[in-house]
Protein backbone atom coordinates (compact mmCIF):
# COMPACT_ATOMS: atom_id res chain seq x y z
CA UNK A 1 0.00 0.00 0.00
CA UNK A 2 1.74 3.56 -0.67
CA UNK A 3 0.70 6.68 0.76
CA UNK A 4 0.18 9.76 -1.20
CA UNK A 5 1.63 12.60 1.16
CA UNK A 6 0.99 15.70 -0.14
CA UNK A 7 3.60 18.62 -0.07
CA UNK A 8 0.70 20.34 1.74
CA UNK A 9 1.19 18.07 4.41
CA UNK A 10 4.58 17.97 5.02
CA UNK A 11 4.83 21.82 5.51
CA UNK A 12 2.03 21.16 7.84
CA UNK A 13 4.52 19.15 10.36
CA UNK A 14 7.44 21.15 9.47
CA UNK A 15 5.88 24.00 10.62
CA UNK A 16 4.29 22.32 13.86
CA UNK A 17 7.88 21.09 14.72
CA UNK A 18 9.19 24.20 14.32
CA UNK A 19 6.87 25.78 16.46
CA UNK A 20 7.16 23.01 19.26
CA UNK A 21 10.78 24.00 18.80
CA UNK A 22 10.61 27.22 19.55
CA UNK A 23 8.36 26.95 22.45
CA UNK A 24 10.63 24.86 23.80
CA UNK A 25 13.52 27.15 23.56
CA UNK A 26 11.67 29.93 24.93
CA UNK A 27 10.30 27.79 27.91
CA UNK A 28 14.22 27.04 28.50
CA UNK A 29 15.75 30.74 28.35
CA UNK A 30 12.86 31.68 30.84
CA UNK A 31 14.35 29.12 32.91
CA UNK A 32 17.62 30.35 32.74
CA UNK A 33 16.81 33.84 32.86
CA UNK A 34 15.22 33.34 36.07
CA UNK A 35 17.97 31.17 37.45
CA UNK A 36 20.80 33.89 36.31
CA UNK A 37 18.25 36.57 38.34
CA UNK A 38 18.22 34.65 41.45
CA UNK A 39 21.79 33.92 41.32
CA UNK A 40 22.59 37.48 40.55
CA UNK A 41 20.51 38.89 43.58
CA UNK A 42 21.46 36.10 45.82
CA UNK A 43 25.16 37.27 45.25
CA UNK A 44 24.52 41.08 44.82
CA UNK A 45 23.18 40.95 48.49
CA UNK A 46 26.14 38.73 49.76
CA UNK A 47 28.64 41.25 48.33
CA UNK A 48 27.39 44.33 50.58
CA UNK A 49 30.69 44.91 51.76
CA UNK A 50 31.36 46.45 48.55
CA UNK A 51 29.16 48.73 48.93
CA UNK A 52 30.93 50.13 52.15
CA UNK A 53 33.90 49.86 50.45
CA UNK A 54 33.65 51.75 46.90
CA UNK A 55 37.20 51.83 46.11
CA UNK A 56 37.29 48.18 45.28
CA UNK A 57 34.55 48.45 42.33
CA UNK A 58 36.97 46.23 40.28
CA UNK A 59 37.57 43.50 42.83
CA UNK A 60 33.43 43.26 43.20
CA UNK A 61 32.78 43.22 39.35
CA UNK A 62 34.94 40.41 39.37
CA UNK A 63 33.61 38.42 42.66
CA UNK A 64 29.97 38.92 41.69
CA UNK A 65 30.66 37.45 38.02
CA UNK A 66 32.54 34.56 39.83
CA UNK A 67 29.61 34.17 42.05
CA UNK A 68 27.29 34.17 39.08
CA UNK A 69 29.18 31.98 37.18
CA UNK A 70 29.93 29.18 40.29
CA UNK A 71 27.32 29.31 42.59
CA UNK A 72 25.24 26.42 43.00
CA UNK A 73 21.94 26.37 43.57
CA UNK A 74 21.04 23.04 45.20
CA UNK A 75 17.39 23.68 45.22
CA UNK A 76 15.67 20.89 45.99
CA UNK A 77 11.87 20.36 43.63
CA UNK A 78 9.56 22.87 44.65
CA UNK A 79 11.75 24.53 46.46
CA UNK A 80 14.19 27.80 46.57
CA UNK A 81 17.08 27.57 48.98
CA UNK A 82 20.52 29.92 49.04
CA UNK A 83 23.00 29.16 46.78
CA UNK A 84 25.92 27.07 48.23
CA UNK A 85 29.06 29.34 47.17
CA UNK A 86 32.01 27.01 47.82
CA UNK A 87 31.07 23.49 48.26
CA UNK A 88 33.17 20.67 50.37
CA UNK A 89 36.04 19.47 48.93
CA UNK A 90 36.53 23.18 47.27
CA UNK A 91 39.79 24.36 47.03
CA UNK A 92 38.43 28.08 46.02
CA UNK A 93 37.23 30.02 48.43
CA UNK A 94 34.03 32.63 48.31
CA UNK A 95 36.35 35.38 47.06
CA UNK A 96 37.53 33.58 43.90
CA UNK A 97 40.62 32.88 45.88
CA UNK A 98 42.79 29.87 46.32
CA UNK A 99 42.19 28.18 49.78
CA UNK A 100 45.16 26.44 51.45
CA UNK A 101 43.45 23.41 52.56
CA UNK A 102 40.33 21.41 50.69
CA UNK A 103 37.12 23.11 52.23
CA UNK A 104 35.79 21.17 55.45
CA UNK A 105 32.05 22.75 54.49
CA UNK A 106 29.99 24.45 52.99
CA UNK A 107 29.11 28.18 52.59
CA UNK A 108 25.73 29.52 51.95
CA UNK A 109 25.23 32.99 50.46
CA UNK A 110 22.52 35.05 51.66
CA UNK A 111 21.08 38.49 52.40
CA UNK A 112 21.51 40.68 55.74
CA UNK A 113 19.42 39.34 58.88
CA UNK A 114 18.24 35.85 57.19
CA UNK A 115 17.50 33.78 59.46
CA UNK A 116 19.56 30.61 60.52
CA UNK A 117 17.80 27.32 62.05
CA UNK A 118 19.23 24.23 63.74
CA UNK A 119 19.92 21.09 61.49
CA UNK A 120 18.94 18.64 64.21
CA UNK A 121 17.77 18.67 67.40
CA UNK A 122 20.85 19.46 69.49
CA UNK A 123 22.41 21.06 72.69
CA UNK A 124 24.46 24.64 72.34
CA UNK A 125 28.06 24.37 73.45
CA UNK A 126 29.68 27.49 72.77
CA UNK A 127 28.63 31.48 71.32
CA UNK A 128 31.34 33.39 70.37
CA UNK A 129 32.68 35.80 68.85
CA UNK A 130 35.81 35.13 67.52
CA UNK A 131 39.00 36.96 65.94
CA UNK A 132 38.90 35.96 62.65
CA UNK A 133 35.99 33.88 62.42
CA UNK A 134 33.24 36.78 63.76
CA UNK A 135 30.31 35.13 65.47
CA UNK A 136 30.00 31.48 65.38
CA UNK A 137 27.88 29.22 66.95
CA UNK A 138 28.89 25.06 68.34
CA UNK A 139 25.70 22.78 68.43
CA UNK A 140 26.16 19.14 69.75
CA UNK A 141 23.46 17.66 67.28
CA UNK A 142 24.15 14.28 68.43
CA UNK A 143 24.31 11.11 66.90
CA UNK A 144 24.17 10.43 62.87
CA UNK A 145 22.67 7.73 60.89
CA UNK A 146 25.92 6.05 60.61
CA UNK A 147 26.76 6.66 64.30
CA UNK A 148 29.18 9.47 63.82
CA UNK A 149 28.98 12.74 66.33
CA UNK A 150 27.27 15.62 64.87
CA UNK A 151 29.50 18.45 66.47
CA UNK A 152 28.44 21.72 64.12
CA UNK A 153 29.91 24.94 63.23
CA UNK A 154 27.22 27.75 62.51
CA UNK A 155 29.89 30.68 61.55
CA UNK A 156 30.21 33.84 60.41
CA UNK A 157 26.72 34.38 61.62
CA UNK A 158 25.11 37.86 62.80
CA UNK A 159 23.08 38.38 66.09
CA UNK A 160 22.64 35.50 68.20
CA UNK A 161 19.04 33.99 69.32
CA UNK A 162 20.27 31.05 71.62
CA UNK A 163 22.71 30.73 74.76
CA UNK A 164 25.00 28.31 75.46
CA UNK A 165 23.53 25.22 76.72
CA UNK A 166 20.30 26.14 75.54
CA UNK A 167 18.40 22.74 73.41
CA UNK A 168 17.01 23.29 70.02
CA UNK A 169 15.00 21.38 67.79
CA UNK A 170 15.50 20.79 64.11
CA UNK A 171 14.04 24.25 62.55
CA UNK A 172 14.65 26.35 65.36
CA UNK A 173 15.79 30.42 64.90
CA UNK A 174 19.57 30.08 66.60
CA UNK A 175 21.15 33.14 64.71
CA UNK A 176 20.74 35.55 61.47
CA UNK A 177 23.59 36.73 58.64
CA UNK A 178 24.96 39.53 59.75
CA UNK A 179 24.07 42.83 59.01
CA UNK A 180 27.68 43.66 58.29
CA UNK A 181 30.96 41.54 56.83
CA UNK A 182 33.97 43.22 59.00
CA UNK A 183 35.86 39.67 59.83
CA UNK A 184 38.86 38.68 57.90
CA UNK A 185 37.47 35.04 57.39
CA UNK A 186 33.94 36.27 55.72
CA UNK A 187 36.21 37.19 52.94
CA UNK A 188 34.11 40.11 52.17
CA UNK A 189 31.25 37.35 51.10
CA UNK A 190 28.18 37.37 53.64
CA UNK A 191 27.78 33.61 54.18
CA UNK A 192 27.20 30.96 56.67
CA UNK A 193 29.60 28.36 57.01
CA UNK A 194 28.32 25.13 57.93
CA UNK A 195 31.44 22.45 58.97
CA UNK A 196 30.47 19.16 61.07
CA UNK A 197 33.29 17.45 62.97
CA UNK A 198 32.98 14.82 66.00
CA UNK A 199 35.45 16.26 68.27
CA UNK A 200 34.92 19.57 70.22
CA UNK A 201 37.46 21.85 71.26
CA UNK A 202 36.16 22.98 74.96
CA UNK A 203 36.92 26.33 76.05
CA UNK A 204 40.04 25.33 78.59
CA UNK A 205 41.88 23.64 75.67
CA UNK A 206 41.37 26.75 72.90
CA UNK A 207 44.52 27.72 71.35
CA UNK A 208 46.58 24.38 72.13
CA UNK A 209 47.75 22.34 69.18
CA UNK A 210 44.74 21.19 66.84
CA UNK A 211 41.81 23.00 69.07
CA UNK A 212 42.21 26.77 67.41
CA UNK A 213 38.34 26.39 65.45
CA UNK A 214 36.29 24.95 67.40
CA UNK A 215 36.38 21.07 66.80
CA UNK A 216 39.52 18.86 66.79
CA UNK A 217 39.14 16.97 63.45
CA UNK A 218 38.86 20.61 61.96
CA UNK A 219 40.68 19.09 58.39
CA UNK A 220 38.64 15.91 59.00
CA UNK A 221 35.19 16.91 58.74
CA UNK A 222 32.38 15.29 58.39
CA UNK A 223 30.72 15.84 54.28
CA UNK A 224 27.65 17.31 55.18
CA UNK A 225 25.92 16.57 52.06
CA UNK A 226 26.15 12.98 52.87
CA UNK A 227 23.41 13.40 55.87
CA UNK A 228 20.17 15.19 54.49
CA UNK A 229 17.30 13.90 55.16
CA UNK A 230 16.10 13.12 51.55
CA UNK A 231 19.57 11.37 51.23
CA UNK A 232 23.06 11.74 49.92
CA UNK A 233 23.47 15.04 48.15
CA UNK A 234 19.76 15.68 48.35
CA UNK A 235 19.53 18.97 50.27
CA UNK A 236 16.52 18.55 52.60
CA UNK A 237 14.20 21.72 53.90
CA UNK A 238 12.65 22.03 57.03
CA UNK A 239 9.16 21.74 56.92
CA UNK A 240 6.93 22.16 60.19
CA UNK A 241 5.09 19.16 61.49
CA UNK A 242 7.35 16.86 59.30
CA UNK A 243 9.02 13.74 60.41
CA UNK A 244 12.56 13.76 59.63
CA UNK A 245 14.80 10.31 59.59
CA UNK A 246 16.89 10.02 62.76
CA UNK A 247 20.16 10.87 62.52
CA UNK A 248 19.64 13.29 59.61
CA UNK A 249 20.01 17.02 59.10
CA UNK A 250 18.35 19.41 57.31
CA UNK A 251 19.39 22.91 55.29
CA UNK A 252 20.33 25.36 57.82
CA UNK A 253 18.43 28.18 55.81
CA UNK A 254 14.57 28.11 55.54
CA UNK A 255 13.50 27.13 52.17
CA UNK A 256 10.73 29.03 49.97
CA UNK A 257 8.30 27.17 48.34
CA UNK A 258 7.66 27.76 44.71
C-alpha cells in the first residue's frame, strides 16, 4: 500500500515542529533567565561589603561574576534555597581565591538578617565571637545515621538567638547573617559556614595544638551533604510538622516554596 503525502502536508509538520521548537527554547531561556536573576541577587546581596567599600569596584565586578558563574543552587523540587558558594572538597574560596586546605564545608550565600535554624535537634556548646571567624555558633546535634557525632559549626553568623547550653529542635531560629561583613574570614562574602566534625574543642583547651576552630578533626570533617534527610546530596528543607529520619540534618536556611 503507498501513501500519497501531499507537499501540503509535510509543511504542515514542518511547521508544527518548528513551532514546538521554539516553544521549547523559549520555555528554557525563561528558565535560565530566572535562574541567572536569582543567582545574581542572591550574590549582589552577599557582596554588601562592597558597597561600604567603593574603592574596590573592580575587585566586586569580578567576585559577583565569579559568584554568578559558580554558585550552585542546590534547590531541591519545589523549592528555593541559598545558593551554596564554595562546596566541600573546594579548594576556592568565596572570594575567587585559592584556599590552602580542601574546604571542610559548605558556605551559603545570603542576604543581611536571614534567618539561621538548627539542622537537628541538638544542645548549644559554645557562642562566640571570635578573631577571625566573627560570630560562630557550636551545636552538639548528636548522633548520625551512621553513628558518627554531629558536632556543628554555625559561623560567620550575625546576632545571636540562643545561649550556650540552651536545646534546640530541628528548625529552630539560633542566629541571622549579619548585618555587616567586618571579619577577615567572611572574605568580604556574607555567608554561613556550615562544617560538622565529631570532636569539640572545649573552652580550657582553645589555642593548644589542633583545638584553634572549634572542633579537633577541623581538616577531618564530616561531608555534610552525605546526611540530608532526603539522602546523599539531596539537600533537605525544614518543613513544620514533618518527620525527619533520625540521625539526619536538614538545610540550615529556611527554604521558599515555589
Amino acid at each position: 500500500m503507498q501513501y500519497n503525502i501531499k507537499p501540503i502536508h509535510l509543511i504542515s509538520v514542518y511547521f508544527f515542529f518548528i513551532v514546538l521548537l521554539n516553544s521549547w527554547i523559549l520555555f528554557a531561556e525563561k528558565i535560565t533567565d530566572n535562574t541567572n536573576e536569582n543567582l545574581h541577587k542572591y550574590c549582589k546581596d552577599s557582596l554588601q561589603w562592597y558597597e561600604d567599600h567603593p574603592t574596590y569596584k573592580g575587585e566586586f565586578v569580578r567576585v559577583l561574576d565569579y559568584c554568578i558563574k559558580y554558585a550552585k543552587d542546590v534547590s531541591p523540587e519545589g523549592y528555593e534555597v541559598n545558593p551554596i558558594l564554595s562546596d566541600f572538597g573546594s579548594m576556592n574560596g568565596v572570594n575567587t581565591r585559592p584556599r590552602d586546605n580542601v574546604h571542610q564545608g559548605i558556605d551559603i550565600i545570603g542576604p543581611s538578617d536571614q534567618p539561621i535554624i538548627a539542622i537537628k535537634d541538638g544542645t548549644v556548646l559554645e557562642t562566640t565571637i571570635e578573631d577571625c571567624w566573627g560570630s560562630t555558633i557550636i551545636i552538639d546535634h548528636g548522633k548520625s545515621f551512621d553513628d558518627k557525632r554531629l558536632i556543628a559549626i554555625y559561623g560567620h553568623v550575625g546576632d545571636f538567638k540562643v545561649n550556650e547550653n540552651d536545646k534546640v529542635k530541628r528548625g529552630d531560629l539560633i542566629a541571622t547573617l549579619p548585618k555587616k561583613v567586618k571579619y577577615r574570614c567572611m572574605a568580604r562574602v556574607r555567608h554561613l559556614h556550615l562544617q560538622i566534625g565529631q570532636r569539640y574543642c572545649k573552652k580550657e583547651e582553645k589555642d593548644n595544638w589542633g583545638c584553634k576552630y572549634f572542633i579537633k578533626d577541623f581538616y577531618r570533617s564530616l561531608n555534610p551533604h552525605n546526611y540530608w534527610s532526603d539522602g546523599p546530596n539531596k539537600v533537605s528543607c525544614f518543613e513544620k510538622d514533618k518527620s525527619y529520619a533520625w540521625g539526619t540534618i536538614t538545610f540550615p536556611l529556611p527554604c521558599r516554596k515555589n
